[in-house]
PDB file of N, CA and C in Angstrom:
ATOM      1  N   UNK A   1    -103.390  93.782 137.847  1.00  0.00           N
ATOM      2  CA  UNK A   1    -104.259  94.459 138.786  1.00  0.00           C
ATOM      3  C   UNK A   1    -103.721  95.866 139.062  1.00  0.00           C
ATOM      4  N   UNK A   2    -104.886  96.661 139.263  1.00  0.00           N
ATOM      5  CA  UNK A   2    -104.562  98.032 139.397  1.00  0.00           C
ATOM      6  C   UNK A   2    -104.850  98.705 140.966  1.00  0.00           C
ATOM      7  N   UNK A   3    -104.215  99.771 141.284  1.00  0.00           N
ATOM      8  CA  UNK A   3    -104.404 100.139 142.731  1.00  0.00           C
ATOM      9  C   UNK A   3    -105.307 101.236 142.604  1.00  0.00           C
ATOM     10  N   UNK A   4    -106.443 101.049 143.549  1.00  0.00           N
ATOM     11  CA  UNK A   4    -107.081 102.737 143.423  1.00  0.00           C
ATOM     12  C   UNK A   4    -107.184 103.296 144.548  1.00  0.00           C
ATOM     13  N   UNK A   5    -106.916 104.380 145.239  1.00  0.00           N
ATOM     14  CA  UNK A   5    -107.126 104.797 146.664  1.00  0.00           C
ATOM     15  C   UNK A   5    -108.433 105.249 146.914  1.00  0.00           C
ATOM     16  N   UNK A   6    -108.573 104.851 148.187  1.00  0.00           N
ATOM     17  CA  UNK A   6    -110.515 105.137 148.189  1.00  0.00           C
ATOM     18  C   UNK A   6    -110.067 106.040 149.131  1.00  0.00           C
ATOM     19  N   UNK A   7    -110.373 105.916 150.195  1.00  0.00           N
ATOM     20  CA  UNK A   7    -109.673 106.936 151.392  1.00  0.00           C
ATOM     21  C   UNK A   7    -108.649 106.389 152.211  1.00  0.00           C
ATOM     22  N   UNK A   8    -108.774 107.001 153.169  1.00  0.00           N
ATOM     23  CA  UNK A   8    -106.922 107.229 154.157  1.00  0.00           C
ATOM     24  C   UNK A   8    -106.917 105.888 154.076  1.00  0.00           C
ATOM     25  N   UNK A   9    -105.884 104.959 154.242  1.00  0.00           N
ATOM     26  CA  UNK A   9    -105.676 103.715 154.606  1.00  0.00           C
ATOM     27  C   UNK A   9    -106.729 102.226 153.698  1.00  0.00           C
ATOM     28  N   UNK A  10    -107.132 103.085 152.995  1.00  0.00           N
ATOM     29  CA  UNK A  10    -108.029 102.257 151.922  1.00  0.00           C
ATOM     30  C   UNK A  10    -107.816 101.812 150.363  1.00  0.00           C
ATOM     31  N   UNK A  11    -107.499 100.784 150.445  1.00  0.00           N
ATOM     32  CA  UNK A  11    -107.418 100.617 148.762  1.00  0.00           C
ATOM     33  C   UNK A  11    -107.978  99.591 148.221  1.00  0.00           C
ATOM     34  N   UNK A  12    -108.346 100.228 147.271  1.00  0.00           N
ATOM     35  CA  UNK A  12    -109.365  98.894 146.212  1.00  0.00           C
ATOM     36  C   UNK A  12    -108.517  98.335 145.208  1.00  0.00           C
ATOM     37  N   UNK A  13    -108.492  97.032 145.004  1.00  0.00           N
ATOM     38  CA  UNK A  13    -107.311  96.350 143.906  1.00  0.00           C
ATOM     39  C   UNK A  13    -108.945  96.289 142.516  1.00  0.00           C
ATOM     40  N   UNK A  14    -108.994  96.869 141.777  1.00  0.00           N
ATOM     41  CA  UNK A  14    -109.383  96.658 140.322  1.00  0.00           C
ATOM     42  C   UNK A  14    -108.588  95.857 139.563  1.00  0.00           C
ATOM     43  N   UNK A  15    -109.413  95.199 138.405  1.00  0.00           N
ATOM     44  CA  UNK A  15    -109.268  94.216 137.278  1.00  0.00           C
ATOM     45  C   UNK A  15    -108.773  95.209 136.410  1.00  0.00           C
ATOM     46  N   UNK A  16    -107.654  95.099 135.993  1.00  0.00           N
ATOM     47  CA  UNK A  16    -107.098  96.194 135.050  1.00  0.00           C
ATOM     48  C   UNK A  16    -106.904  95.492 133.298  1.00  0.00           C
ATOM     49  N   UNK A  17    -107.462  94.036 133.463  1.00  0.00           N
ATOM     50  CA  UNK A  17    -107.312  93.434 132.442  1.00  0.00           C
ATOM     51  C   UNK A  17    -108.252  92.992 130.908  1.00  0.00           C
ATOM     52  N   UNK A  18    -109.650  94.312 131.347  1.00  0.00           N
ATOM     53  CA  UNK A  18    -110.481  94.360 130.929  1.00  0.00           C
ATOM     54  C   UNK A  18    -110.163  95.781 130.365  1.00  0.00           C
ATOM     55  N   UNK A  19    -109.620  96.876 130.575  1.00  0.00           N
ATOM     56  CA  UNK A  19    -109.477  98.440 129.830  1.00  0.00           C
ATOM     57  C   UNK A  19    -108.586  98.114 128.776  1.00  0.00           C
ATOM     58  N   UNK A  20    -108.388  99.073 128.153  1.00  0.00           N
ATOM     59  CA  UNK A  20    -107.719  99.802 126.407  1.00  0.00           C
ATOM     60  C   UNK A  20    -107.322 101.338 126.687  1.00  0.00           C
ATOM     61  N   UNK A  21    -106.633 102.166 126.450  1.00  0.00           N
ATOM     62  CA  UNK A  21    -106.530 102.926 126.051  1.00  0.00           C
ATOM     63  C   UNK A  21    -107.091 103.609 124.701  1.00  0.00           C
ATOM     64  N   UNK A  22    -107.726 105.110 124.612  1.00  0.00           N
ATOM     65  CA  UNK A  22    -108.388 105.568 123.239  1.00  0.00           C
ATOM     66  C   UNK A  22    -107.882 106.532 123.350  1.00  0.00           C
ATOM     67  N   UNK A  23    -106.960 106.885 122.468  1.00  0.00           N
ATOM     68  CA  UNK A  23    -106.272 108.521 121.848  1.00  0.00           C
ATOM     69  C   UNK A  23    -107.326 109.194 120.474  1.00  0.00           C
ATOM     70  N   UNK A  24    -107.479 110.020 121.682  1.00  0.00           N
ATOM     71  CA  UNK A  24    -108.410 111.544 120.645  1.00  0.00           C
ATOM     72  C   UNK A  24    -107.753 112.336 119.860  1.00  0.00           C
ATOM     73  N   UNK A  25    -108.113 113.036 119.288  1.00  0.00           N
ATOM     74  CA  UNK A  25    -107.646 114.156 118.583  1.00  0.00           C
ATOM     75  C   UNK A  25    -108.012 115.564 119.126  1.00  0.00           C
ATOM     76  N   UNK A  26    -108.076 116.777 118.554  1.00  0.00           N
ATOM     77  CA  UNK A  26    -108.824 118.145 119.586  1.00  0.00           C
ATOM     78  C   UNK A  26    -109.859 117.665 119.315  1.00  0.00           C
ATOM     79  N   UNK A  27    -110.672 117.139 117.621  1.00  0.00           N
ATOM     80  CA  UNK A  27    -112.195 117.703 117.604  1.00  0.00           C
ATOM     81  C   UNK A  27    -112.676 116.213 118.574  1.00  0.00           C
ATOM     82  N   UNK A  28    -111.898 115.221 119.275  1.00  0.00           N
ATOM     83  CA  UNK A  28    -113.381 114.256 120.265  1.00  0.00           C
ATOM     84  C   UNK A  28    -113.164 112.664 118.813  1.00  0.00           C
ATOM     85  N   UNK A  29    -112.425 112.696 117.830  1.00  0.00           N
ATOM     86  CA  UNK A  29    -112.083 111.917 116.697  1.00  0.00           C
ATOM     87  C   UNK A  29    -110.860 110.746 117.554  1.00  0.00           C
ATOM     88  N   UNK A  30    -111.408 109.718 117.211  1.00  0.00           N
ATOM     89  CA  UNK A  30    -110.577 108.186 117.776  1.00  0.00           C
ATOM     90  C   UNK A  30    -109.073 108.497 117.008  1.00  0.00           C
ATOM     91  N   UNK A  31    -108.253 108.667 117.575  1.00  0.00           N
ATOM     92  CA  UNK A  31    -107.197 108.565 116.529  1.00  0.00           C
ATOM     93  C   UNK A  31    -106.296 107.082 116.249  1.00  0.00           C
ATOM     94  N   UNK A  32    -106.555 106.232 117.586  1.00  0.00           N
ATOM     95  CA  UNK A  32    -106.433 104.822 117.842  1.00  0.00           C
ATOM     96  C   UNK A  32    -106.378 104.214 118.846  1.00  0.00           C
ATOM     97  N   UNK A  33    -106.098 102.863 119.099  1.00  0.00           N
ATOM     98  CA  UNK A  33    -106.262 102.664 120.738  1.00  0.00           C
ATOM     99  C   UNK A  33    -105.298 101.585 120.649  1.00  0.00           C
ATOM    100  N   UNK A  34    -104.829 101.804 122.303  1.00  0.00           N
ATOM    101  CA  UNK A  34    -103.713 101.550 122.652  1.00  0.00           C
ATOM    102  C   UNK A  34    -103.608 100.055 123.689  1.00  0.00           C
ATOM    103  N   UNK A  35    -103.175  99.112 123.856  1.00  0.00           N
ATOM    104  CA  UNK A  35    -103.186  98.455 125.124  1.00  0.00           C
ATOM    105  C   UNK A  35    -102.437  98.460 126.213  1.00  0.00           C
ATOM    106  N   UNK A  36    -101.422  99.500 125.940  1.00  0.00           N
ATOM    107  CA  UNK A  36    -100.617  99.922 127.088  1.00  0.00           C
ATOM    108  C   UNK A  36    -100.806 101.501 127.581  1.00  0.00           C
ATOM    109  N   UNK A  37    -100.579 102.051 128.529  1.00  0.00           N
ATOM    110  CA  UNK A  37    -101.286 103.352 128.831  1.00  0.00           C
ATOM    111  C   UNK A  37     -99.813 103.994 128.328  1.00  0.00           C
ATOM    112  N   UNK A  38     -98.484 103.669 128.527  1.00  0.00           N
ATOM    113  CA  UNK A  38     -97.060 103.979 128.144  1.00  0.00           C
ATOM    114  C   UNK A  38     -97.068 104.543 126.553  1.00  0.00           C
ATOM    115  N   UNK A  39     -98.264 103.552 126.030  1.00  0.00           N
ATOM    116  CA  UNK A  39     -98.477 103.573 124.218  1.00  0.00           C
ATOM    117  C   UNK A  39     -98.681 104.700 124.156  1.00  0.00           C
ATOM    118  N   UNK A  40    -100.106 105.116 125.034  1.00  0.00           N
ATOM    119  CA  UNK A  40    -101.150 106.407 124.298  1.00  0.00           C
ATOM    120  C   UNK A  40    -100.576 107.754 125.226  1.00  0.00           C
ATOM    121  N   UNK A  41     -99.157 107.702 126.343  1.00  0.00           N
ATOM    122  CA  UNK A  41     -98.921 108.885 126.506  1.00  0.00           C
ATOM    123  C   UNK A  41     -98.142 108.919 125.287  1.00  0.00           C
ATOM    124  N   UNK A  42     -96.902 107.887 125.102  1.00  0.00           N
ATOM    125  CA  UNK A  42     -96.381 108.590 123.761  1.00  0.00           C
ATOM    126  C   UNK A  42     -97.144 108.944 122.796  1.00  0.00           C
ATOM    127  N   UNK A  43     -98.067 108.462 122.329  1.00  0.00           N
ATOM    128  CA  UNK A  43     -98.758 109.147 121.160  1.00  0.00           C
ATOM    129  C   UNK A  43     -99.487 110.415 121.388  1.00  0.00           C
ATOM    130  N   UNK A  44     -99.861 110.708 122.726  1.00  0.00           N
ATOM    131  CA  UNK A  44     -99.932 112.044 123.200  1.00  0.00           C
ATOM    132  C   UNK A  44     -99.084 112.911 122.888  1.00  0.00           C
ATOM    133  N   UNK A  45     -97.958 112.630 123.412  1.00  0.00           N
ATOM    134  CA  UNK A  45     -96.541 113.149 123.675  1.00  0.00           C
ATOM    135  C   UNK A  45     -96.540 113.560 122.020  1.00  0.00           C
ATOM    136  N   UNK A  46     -96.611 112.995 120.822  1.00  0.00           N
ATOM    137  CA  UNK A  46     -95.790 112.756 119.980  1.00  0.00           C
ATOM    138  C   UNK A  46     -97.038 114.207 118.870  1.00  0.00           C
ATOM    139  N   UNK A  47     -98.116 114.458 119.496  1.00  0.00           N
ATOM    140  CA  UNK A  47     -99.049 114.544 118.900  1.00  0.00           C
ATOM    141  C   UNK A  47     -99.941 115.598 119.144  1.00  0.00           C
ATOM    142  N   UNK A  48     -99.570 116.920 119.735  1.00  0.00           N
ATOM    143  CA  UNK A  48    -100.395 118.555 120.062  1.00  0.00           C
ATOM    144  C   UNK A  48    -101.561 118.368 119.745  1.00  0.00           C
ATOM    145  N   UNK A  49    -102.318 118.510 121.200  1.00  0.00           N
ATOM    146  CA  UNK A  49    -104.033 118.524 120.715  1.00  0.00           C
ATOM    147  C   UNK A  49    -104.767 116.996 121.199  1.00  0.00           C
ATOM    148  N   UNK A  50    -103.667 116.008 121.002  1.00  0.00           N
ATOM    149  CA  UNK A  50    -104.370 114.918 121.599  1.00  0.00           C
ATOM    150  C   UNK A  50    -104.349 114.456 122.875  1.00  0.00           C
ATOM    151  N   UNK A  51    -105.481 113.160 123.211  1.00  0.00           N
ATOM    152  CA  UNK A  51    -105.249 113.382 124.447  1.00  0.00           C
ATOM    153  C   UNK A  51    -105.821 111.721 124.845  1.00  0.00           C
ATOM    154  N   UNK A  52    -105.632 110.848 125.624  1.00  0.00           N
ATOM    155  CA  UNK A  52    -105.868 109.501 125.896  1.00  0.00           C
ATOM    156  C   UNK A  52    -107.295 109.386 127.115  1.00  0.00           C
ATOM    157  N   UNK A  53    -107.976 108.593 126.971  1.00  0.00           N
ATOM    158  CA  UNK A  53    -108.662 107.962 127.699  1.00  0.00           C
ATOM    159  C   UNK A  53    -109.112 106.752 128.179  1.00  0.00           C
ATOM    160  N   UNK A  54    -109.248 106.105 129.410  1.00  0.00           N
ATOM    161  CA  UNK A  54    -109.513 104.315 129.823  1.00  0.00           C
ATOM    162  C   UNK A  54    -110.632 104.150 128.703  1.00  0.00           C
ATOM    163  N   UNK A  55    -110.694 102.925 128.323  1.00  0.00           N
ATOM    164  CA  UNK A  55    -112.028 102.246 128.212  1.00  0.00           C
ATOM    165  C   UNK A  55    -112.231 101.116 128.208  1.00  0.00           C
ATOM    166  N   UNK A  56    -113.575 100.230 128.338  1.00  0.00           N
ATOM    167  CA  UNK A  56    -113.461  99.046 129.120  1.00  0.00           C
ATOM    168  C   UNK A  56    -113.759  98.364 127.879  1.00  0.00           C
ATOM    169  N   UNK A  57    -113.696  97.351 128.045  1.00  0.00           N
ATOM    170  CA  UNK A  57    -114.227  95.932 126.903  1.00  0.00           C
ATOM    171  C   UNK A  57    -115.654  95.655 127.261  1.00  0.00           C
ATOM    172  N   UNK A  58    -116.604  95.365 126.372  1.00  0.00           N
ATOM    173  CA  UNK A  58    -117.394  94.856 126.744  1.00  0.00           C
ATOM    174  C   UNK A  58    -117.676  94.193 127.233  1.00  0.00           C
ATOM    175  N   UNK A  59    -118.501  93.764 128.046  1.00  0.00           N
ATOM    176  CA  UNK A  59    -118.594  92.241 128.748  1.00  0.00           C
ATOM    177  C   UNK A  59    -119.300  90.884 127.645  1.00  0.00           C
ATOM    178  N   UNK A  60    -118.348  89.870 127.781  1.00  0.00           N
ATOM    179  CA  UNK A  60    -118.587  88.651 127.045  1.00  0.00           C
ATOM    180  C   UNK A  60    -119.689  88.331 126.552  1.00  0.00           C
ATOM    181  N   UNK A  61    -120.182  87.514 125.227  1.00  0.00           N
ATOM    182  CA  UNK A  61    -121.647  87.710 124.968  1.00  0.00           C
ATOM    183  C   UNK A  61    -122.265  85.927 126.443  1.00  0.00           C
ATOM    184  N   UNK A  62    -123.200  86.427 126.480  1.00  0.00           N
ATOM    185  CA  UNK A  62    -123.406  85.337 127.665  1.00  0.00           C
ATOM    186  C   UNK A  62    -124.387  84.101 126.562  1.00  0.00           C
ATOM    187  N   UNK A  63    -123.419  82.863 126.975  1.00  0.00           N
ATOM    188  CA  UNK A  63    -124.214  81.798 125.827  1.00  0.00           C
ATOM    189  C   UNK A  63    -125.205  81.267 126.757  1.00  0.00           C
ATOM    190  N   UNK A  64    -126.060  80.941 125.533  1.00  0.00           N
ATOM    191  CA  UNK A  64    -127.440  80.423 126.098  1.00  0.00           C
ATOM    192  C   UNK A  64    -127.627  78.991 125.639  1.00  0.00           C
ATOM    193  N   UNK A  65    -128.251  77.897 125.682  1.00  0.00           N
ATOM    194  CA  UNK A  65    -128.972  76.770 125.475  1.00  0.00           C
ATOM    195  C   UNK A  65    -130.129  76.824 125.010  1.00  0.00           C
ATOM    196  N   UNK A  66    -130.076  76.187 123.468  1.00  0.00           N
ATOM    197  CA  UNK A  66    -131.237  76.108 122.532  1.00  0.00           C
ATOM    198  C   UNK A  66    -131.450  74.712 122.032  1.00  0.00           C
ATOM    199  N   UNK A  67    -132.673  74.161 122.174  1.00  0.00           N
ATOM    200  CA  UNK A  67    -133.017  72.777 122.099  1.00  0.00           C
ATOM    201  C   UNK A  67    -133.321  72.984 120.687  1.00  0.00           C
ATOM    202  N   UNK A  68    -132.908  71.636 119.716  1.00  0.00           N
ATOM    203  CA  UNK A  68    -133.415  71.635 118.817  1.00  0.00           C
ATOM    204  C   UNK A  68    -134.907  70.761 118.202  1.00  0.00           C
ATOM    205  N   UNK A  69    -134.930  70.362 117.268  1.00  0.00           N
ATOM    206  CA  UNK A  69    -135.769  69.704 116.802  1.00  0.00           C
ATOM    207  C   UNK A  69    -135.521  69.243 115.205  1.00  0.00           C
ATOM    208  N   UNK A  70    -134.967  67.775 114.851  1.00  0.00           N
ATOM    209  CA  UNK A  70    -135.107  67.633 113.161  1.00  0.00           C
ATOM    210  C   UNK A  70    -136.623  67.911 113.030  1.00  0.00           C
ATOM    211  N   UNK A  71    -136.714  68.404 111.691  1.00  0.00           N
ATOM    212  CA  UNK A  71    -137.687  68.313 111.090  1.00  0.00           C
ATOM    213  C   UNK A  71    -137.638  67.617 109.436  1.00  0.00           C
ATOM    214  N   UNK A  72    -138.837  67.818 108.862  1.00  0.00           N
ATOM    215  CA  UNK A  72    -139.077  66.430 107.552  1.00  0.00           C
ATOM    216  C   UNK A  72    -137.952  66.850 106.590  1.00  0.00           C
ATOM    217  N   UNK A  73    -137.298  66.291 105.792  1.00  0.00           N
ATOM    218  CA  UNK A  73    -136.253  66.709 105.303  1.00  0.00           C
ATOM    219  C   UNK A  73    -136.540  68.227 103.713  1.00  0.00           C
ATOM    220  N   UNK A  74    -135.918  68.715 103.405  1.00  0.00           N
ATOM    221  CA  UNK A  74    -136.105  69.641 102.317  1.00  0.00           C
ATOM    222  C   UNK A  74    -136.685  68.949 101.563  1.00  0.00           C
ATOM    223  N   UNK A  75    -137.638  69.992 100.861  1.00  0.00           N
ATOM    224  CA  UNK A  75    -138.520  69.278 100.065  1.00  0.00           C
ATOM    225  C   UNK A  75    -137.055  69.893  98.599  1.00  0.00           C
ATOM    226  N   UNK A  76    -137.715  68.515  97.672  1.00  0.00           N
ATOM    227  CA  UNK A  76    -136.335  68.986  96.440  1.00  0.00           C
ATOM    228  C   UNK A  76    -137.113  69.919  94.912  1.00  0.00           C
ATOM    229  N   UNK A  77    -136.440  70.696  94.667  1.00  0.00           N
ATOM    230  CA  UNK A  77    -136.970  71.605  93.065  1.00  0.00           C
ATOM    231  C   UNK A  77    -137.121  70.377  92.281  1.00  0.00           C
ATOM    232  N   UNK A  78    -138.225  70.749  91.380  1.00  0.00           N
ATOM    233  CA  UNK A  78    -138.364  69.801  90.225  1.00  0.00           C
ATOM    234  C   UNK A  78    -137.376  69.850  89.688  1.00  0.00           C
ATOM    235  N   UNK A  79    -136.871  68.761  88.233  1.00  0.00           N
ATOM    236  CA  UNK A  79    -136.660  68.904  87.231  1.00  0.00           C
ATOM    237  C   UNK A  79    -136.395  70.181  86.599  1.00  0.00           C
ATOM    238  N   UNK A  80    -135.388  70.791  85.827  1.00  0.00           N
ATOM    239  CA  UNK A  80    -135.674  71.706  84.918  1.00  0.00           C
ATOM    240  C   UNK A  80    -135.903  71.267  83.620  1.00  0.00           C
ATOM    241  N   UNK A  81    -136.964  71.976  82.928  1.00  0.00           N
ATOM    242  CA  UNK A  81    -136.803  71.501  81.052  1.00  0.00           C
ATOM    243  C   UNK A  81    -136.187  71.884  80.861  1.00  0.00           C
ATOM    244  N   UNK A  82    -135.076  71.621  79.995  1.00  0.00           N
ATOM    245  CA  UNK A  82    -134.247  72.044  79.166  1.00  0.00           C
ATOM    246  C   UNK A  82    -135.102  71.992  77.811  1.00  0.00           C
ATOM    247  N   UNK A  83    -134.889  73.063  76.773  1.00  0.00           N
ATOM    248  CA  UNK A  83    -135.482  73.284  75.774  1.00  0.00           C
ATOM    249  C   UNK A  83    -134.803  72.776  74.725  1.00  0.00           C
ATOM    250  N   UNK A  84    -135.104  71.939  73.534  1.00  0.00           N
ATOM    251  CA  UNK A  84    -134.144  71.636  72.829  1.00  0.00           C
ATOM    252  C   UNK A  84    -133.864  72.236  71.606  1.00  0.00           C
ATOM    253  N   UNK A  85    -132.553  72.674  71.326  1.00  0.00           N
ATOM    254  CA  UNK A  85    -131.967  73.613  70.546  1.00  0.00           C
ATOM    255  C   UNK A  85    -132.680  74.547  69.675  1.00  0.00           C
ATOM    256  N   UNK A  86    -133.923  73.889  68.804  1.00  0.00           N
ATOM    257  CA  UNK A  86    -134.860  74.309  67.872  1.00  0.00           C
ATOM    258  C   UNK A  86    -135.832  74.899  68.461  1.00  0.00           C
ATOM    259  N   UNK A  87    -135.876  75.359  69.837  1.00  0.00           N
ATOM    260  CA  UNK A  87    -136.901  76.131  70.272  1.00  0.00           C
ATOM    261  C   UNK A  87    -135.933  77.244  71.215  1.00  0.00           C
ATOM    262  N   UNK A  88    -135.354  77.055  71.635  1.00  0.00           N
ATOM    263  CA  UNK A  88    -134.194  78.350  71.664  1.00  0.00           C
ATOM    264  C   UNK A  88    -134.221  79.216  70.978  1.00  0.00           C
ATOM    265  N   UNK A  89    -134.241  80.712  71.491  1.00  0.00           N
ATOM    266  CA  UNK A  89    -133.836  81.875  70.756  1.00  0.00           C
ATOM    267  C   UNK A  89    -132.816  82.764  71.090  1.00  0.00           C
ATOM    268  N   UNK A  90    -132.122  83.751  70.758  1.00  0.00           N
ATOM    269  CA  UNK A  90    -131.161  84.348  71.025  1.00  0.00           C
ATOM    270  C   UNK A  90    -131.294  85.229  71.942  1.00  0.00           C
ATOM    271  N   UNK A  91    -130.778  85.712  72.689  1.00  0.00           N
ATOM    272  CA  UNK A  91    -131.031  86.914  73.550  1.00  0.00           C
ATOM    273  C   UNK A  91    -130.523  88.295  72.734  1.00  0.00           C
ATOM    274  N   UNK A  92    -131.364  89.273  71.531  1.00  0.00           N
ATOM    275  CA  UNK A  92    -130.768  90.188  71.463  1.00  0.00           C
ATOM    276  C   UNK A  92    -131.128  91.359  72.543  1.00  0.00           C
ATOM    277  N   UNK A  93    -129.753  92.093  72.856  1.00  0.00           N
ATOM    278  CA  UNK A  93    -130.006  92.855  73.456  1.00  0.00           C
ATOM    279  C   UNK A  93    -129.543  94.508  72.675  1.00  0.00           C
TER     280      UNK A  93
END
């Protein structure tokens, strides 16, 4: 959990367990992301021009409930002919 100051004598505790760190480059280019904020100053640090920003995770996909239904089973492919040898031809290509 993270501390944020709202005003005088006010603080909000945030979920800090949902952000990432994202290190830029100058041109606005991902250069990688970090899960510790310690990570992406050093790679700041290590790296002229770049620069780190929070970002959050998406939120979870939300599962849903879908009823099914069997239905009649696959219908099956015929038979194949097989042609027998004397009506075979070669494939020239």
């Amino acid at each position: 959990m993270g501390l944020k100051l709202r005003e005088k004598n006010e603080i909000e505790i945030r979920d800090t367990s949902d952000i990432y760190y994202v290190v830029l480059n100058e041109n606005g280019k991902v250069r990688c992301h970090c899960g510790e904020e310690q990570d992406a100053q050093m790679i700041v640090s290590m790296n002229p021009g770049c620069y780190y920003r929070i970002a959050h995770y998406p939120d979870p996909p939300k599962v849903i409930t879908v009823s099914s239904q069997e239905m009649e089973q696959d219908k099956q492919l015929n038979s194949q002919n097989i042609l027998p040898d004397r009506q075979q031809e070669p494939l020239n290509l």
